[in-house]
Protein backbone atom coordinates (compact mmCIF):
# COMPACT_ATOMS: atom_id res chain seq x y z
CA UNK A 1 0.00 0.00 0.00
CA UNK A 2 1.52 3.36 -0.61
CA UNK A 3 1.44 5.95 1.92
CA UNK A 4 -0.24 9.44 1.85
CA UNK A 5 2.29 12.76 2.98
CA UNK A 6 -0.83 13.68 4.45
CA UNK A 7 -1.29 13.12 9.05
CA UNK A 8 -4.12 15.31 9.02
CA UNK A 9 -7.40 14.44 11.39
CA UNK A 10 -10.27 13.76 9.19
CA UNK A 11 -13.67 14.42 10.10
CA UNK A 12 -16.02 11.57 8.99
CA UNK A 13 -19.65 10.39 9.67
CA UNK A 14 -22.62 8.57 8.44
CA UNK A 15 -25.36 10.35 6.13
CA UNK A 16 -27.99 10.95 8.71
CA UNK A 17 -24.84 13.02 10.97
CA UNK A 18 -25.62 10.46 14.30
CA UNK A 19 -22.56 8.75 13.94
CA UNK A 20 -19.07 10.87 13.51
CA UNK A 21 -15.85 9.88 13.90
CA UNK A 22 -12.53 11.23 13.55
CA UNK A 23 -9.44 9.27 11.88
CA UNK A 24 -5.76 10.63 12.32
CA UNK A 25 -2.46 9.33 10.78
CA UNK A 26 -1.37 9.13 7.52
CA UNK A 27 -3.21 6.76 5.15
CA UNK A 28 -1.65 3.58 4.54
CA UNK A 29 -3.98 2.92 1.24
CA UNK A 30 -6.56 3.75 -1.40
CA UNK A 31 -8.27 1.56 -3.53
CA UNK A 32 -11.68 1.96 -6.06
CA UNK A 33 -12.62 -1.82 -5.69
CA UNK A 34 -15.19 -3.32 -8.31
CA UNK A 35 -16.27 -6.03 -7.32
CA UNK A 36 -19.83 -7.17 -6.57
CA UNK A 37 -20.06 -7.45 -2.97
CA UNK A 38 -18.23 -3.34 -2.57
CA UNK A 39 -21.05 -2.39 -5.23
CA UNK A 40 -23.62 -3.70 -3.48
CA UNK A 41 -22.21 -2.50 0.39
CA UNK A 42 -21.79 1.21 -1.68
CA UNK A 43 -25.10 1.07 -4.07
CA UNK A 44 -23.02 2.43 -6.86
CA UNK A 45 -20.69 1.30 -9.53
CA UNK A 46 -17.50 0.53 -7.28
CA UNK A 47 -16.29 1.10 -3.45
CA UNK A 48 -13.65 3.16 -1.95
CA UNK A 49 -11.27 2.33 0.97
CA UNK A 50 -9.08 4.50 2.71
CA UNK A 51 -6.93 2.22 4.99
CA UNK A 52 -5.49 3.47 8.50
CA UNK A 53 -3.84 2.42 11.26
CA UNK A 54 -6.55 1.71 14.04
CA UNK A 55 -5.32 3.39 16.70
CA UNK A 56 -6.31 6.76 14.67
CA UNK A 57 -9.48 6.15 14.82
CA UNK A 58 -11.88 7.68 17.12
CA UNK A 59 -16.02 7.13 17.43
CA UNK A 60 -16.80 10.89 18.43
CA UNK A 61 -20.69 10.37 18.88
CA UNK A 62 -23.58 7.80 18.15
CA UNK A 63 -23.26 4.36 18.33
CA UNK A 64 -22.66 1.45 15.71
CA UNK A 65 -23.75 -1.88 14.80
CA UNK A 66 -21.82 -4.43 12.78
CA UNK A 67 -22.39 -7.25 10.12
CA UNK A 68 -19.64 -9.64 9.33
CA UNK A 69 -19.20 -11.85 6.30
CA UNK A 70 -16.83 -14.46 5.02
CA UNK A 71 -14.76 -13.00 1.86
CA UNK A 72 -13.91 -14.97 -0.27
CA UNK A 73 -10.27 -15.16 0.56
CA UNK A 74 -11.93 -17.13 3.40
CA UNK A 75 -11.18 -14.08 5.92
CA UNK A 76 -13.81 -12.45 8.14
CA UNK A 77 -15.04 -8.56 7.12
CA UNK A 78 -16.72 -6.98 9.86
CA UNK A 79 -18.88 -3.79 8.49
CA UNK A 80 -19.42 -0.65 10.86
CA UNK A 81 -22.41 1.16 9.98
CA UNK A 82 -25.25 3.64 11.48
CA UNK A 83 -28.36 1.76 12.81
CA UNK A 84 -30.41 4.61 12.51
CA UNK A 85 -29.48 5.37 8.61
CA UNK A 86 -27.34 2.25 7.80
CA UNK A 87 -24.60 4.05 6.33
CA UNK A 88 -21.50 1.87 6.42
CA UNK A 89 -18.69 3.80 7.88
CA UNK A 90 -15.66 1.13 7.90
CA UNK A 91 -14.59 -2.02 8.01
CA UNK A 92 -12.57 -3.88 10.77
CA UNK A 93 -12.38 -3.97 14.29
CA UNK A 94 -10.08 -1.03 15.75
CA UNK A 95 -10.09 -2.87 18.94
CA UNK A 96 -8.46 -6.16 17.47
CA UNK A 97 -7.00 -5.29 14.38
CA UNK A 98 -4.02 -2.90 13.46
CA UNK A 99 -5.43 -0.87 10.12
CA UNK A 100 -9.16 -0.31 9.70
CA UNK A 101 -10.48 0.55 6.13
CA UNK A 102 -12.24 3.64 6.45
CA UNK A 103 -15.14 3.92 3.62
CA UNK A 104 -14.81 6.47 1.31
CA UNK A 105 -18.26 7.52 0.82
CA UNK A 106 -18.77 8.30 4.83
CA UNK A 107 -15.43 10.65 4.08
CA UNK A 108 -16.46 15.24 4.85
CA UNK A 109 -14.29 15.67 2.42
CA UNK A 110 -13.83 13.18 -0.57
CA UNK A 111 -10.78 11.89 -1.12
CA UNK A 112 -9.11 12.64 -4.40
CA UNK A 113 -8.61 8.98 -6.48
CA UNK A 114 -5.59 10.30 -8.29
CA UNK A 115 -3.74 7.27 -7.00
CA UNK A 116 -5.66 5.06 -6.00
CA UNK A 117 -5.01 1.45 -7.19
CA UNK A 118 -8.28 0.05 -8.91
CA UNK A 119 -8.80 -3.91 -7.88
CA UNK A 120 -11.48 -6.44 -9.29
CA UNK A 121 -10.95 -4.64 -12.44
CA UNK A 122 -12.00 -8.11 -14.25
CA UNK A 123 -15.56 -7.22 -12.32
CA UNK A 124 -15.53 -3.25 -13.71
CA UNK A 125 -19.12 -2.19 -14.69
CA UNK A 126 -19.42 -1.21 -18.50
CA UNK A 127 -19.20 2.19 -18.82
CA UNK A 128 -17.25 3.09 -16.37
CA UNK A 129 -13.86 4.31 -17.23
CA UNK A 130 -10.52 3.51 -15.03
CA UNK A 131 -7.69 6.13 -15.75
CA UNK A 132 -4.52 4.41 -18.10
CA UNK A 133 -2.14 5.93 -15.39
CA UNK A 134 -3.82 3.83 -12.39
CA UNK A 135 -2.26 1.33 -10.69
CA UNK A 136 -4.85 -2.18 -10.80
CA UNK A 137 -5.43 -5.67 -10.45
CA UNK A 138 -7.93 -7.84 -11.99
CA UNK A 139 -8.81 -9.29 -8.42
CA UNK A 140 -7.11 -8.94 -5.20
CA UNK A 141 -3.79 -7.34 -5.03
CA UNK A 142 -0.85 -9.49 -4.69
């Protein structure tokens, strides 16, 4: 994963504004992922993840629920998301594991997908263009 310059605290939260949270630290990762189950969790065309370390993370109101799922890498994924709204805010436990993948869509300010490394690109939605420049992988990077 490559590494942003960028320590600043984000602000982040779910769409109804219950939940907010703040992440600190640099990012460790971005990636635009297309593949079915990150289309469906997102509603749209592909998903974003913005990977941290977990001890930047901070729940600054509201509470969460989770929903877990076997990938198919045969890990567990546990989802963080707003009971109230259901917005999915990020994946992984901060309490047990070191990075957390923060989603993109639950972001104040968007992140910009420059370089961001586009995986599942054998899944990619017709239409929808990936840059030539980007970094990708036609399923899970190696």
């Amino acid at each position: 994963m490559a590494a942003s310059d960028s320590a600043a605290i984000l602000t982040d939260g779910c769409q109804c504004g219950k939940v907010r949270y703040e992440v600190g630290g640099p990012r460790l990762g971005l990636y635009v992922c297309h593949c079915r189950e990150c289309r469906k969790q997102s509603a749209s065309a592909f998903g974003i993840s913005a990977f941290f370390r977990s001890a930047g993370l901070r729940l600054v109101s509201g509470e969460l629920q989770s929903w877990s799922r076997t990938t198919k890498s045969g890990w567990r994924l546990i989802s963080f998301f707003c009971p109230a709204c259901g917005s999915r805010v990020w994946h992984g436990d901060k309490d047990r594991e070191a990075e957390i993948c923060i989603k993109g869509g639950s972001l104040d300010e968007p992140p910009d997908l420059t370089g961001a490394v586009h995986i599942w690109t054998s899944r990619t939605l017709p239409g929808v263009i990936i840059p030539e420049q980007a970094r990708r992988h036609a399923e899970d990077p190696d």
